[in-house]
N, C-alpha and C. Protein backbone atom coordinates (compact mmCIF):
# COMPACT_ATOMS: atom_id res chain seq x y z
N UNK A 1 -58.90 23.62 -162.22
CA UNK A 1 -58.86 22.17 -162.13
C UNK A 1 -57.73 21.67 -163.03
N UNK A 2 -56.60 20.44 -162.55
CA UNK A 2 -55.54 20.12 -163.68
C UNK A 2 -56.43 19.68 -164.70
N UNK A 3 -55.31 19.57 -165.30
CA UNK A 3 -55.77 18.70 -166.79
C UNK A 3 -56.04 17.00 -166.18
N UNK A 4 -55.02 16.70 -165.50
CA UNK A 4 -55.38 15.20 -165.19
C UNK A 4 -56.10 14.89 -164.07
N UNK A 5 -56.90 15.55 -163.97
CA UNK A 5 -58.01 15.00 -162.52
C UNK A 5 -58.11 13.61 -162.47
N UNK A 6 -57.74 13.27 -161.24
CA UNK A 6 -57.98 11.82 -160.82
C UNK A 6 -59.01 11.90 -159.78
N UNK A 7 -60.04 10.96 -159.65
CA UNK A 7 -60.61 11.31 -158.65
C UNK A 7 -60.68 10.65 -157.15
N UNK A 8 -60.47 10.50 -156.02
CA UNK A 8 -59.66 10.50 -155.03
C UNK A 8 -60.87 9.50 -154.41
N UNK A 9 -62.15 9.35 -154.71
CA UNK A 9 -62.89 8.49 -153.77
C UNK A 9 -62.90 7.57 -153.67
N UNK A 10 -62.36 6.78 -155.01
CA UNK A 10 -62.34 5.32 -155.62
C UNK A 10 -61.72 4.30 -154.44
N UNK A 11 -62.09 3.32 -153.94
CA UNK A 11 -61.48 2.51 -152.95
C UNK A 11 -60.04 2.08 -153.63
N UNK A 12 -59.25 1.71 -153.11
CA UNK A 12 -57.77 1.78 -153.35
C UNK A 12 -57.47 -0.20 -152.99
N UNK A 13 -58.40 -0.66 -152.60
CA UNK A 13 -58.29 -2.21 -152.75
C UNK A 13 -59.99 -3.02 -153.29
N UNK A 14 -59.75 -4.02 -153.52
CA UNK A 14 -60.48 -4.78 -153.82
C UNK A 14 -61.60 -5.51 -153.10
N UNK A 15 -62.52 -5.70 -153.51
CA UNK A 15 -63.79 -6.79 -152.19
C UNK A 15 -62.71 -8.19 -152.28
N UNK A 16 -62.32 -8.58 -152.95
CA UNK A 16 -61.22 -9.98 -152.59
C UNK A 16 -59.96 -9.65 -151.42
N UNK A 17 -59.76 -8.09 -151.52
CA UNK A 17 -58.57 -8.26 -150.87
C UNK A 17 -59.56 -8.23 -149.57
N UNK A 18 -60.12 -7.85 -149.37
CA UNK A 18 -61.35 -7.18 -148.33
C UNK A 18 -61.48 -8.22 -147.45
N UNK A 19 -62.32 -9.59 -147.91
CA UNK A 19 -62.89 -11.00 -148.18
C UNK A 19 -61.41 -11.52 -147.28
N UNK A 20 -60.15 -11.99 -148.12
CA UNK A 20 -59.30 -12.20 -147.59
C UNK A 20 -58.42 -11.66 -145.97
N UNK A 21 -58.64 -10.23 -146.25
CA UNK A 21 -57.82 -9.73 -145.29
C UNK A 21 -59.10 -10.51 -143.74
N UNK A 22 -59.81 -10.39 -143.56
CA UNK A 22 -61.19 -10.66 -143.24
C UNK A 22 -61.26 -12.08 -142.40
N UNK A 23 -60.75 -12.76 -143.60
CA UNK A 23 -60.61 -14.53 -143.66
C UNK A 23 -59.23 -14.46 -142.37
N UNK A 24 -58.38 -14.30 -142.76
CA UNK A 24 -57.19 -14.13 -142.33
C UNK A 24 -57.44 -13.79 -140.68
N UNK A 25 -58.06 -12.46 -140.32
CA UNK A 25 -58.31 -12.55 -138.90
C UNK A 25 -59.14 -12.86 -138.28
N UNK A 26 -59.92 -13.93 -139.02
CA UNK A 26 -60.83 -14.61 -138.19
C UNK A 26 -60.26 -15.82 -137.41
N UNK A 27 -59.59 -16.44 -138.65
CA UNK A 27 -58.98 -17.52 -138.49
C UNK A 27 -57.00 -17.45 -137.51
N UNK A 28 -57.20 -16.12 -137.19
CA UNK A 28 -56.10 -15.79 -136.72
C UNK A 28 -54.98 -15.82 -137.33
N UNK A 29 -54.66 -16.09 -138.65
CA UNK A 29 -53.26 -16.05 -139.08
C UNK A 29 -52.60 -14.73 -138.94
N UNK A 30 -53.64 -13.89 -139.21
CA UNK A 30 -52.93 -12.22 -139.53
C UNK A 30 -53.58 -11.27 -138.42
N UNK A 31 -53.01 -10.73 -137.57
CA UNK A 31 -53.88 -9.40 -136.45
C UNK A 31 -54.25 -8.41 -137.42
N UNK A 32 -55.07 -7.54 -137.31
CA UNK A 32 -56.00 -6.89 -138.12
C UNK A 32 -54.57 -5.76 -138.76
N UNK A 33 -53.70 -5.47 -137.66
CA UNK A 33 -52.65 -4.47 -138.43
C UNK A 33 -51.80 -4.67 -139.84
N UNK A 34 -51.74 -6.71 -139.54
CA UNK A 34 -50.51 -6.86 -140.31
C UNK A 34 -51.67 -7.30 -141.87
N UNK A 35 -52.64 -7.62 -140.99
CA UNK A 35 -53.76 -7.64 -142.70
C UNK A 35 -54.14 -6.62 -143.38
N UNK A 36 -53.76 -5.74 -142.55
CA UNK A 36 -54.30 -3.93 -143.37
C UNK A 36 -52.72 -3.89 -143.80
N UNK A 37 -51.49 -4.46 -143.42
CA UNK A 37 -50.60 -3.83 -144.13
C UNK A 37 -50.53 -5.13 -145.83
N UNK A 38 -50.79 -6.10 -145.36
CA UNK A 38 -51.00 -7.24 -146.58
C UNK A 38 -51.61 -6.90 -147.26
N UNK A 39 -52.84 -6.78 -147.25
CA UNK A 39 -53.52 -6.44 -148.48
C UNK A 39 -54.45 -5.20 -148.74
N UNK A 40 -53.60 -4.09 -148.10
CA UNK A 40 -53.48 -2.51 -148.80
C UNK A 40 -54.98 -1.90 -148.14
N UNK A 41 -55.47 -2.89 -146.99
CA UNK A 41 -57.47 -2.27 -146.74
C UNK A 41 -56.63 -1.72 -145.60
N UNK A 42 -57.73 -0.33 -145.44
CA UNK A 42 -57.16 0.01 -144.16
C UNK A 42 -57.94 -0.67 -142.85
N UNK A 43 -57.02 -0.49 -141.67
CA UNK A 43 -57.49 -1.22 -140.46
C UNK A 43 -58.67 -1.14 -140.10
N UNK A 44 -58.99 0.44 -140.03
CA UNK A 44 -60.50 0.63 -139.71
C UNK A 44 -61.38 -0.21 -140.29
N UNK A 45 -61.38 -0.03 -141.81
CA UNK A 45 -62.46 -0.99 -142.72
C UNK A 45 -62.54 -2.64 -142.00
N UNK A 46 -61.11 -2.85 -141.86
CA UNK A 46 -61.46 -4.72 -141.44
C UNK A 46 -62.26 -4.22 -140.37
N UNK A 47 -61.76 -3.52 -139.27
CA UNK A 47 -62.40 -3.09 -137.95
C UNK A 47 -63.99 -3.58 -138.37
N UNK A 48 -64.63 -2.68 -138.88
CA UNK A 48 -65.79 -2.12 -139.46
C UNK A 48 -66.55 -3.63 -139.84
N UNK A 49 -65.74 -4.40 -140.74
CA UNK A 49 -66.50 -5.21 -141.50
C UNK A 49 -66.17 -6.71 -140.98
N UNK A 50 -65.48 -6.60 -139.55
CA UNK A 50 -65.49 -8.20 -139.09
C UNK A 50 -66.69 -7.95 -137.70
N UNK A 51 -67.26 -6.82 -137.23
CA UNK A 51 -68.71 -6.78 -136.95
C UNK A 51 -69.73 -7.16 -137.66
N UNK A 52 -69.65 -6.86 -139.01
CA UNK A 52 -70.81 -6.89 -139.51
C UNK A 52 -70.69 -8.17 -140.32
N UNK A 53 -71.60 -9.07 -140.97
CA UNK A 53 -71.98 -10.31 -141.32
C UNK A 53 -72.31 -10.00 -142.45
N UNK A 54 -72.31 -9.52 -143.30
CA UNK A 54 -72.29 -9.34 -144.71
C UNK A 54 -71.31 -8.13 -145.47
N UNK A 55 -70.88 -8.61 -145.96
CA UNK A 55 -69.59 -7.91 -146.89
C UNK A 55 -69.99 -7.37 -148.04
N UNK A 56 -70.10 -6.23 -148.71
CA UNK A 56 -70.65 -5.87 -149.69
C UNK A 56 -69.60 -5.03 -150.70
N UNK A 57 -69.83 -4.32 -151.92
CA UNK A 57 -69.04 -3.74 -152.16
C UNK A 57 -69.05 -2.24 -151.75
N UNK A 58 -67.69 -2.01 -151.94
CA UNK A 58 -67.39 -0.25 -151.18
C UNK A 58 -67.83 0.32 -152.21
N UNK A 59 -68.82 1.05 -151.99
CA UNK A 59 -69.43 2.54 -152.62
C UNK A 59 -68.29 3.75 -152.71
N UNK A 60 -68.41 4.09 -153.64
CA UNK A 60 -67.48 5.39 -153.81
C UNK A 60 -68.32 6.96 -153.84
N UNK A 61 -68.31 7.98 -153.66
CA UNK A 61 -69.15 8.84 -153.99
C UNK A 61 -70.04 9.14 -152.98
N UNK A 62 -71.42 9.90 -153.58
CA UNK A 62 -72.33 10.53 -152.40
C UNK A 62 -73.60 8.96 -152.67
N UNK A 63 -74.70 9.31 -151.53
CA UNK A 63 -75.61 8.21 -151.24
C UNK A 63 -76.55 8.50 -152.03
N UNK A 64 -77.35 7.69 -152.46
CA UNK A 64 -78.07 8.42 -153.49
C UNK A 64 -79.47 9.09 -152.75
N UNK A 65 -80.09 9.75 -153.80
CA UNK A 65 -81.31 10.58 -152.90
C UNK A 65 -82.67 9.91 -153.04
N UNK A 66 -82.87 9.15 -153.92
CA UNK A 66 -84.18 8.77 -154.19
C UNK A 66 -84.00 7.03 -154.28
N UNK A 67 -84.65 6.37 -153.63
CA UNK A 67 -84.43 5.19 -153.63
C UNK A 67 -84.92 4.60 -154.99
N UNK A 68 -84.99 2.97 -155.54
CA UNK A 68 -84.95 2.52 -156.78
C UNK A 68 -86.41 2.57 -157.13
N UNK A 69 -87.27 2.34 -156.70
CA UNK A 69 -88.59 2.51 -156.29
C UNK A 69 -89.27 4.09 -156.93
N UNK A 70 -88.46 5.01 -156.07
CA UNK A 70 -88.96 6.06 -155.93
C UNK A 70 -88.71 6.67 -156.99
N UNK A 71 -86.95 6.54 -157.95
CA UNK A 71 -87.16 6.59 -159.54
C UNK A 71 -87.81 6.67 -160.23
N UNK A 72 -88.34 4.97 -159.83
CA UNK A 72 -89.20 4.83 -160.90
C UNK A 72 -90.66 5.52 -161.11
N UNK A 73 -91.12 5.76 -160.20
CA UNK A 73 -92.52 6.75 -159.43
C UNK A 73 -92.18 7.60 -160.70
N UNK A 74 -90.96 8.51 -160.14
CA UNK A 74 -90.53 9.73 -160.68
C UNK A 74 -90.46 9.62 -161.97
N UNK A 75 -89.91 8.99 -162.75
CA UNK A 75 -89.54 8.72 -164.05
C UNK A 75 -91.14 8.65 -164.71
N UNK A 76 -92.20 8.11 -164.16
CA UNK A 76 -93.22 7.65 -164.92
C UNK A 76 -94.31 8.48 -164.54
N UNK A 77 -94.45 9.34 -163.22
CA UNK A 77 -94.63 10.88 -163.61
C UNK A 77 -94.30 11.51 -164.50
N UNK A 78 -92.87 12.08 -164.55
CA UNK A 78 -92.77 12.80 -165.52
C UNK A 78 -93.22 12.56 -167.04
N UNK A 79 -93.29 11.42 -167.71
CA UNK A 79 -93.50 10.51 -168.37
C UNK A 79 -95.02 11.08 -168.96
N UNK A 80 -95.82 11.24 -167.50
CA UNK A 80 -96.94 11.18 -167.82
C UNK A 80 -97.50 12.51 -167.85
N UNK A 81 -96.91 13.53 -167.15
CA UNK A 81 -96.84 14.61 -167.38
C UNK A 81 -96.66 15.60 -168.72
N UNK A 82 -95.31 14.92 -168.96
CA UNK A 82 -94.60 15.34 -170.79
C UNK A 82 -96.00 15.36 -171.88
């Protein structure tokens, strides 16, 4: 492994640029190509996220395995177990 590991999953734009690029082809100023080249999202993503009706932030990484709920179960088992 280098010394300077960077790690490669991190989204490479912003939920504003996201939001904007978004705004832009709804309202038609920008076709989805020239808004993925404006503000650095790729095309697919606008693709992706002018279907869907809520905009959230981009997750980086794996999904998690145990929902927030189910943590807590877990956590207060063990807890009670110890």
């Amino acid at each position: 492994m280098p010394r300077n590991y960077k790690r490669n999953t991190e989204p490479r734009y912003s939920l504003d640029d996201l939001k904007k690029a978004i705004d832009d082809v709804k309202t038609k100023k920008l076709s989805i190509g020239r808004a993925a080249e404006t503000y650095n999202v790729p095309k697919t993503t606008i693709n992706d996220r002018l279907k869907k009706a809520v905009i959230k932030q981009p997750r980086s990484g794996r999904k998690p395995l145990f929902t927030e709920e189910q943590e807590t179960q877990l956590v207060d088992y063990i807890i009670k177990c110890s």
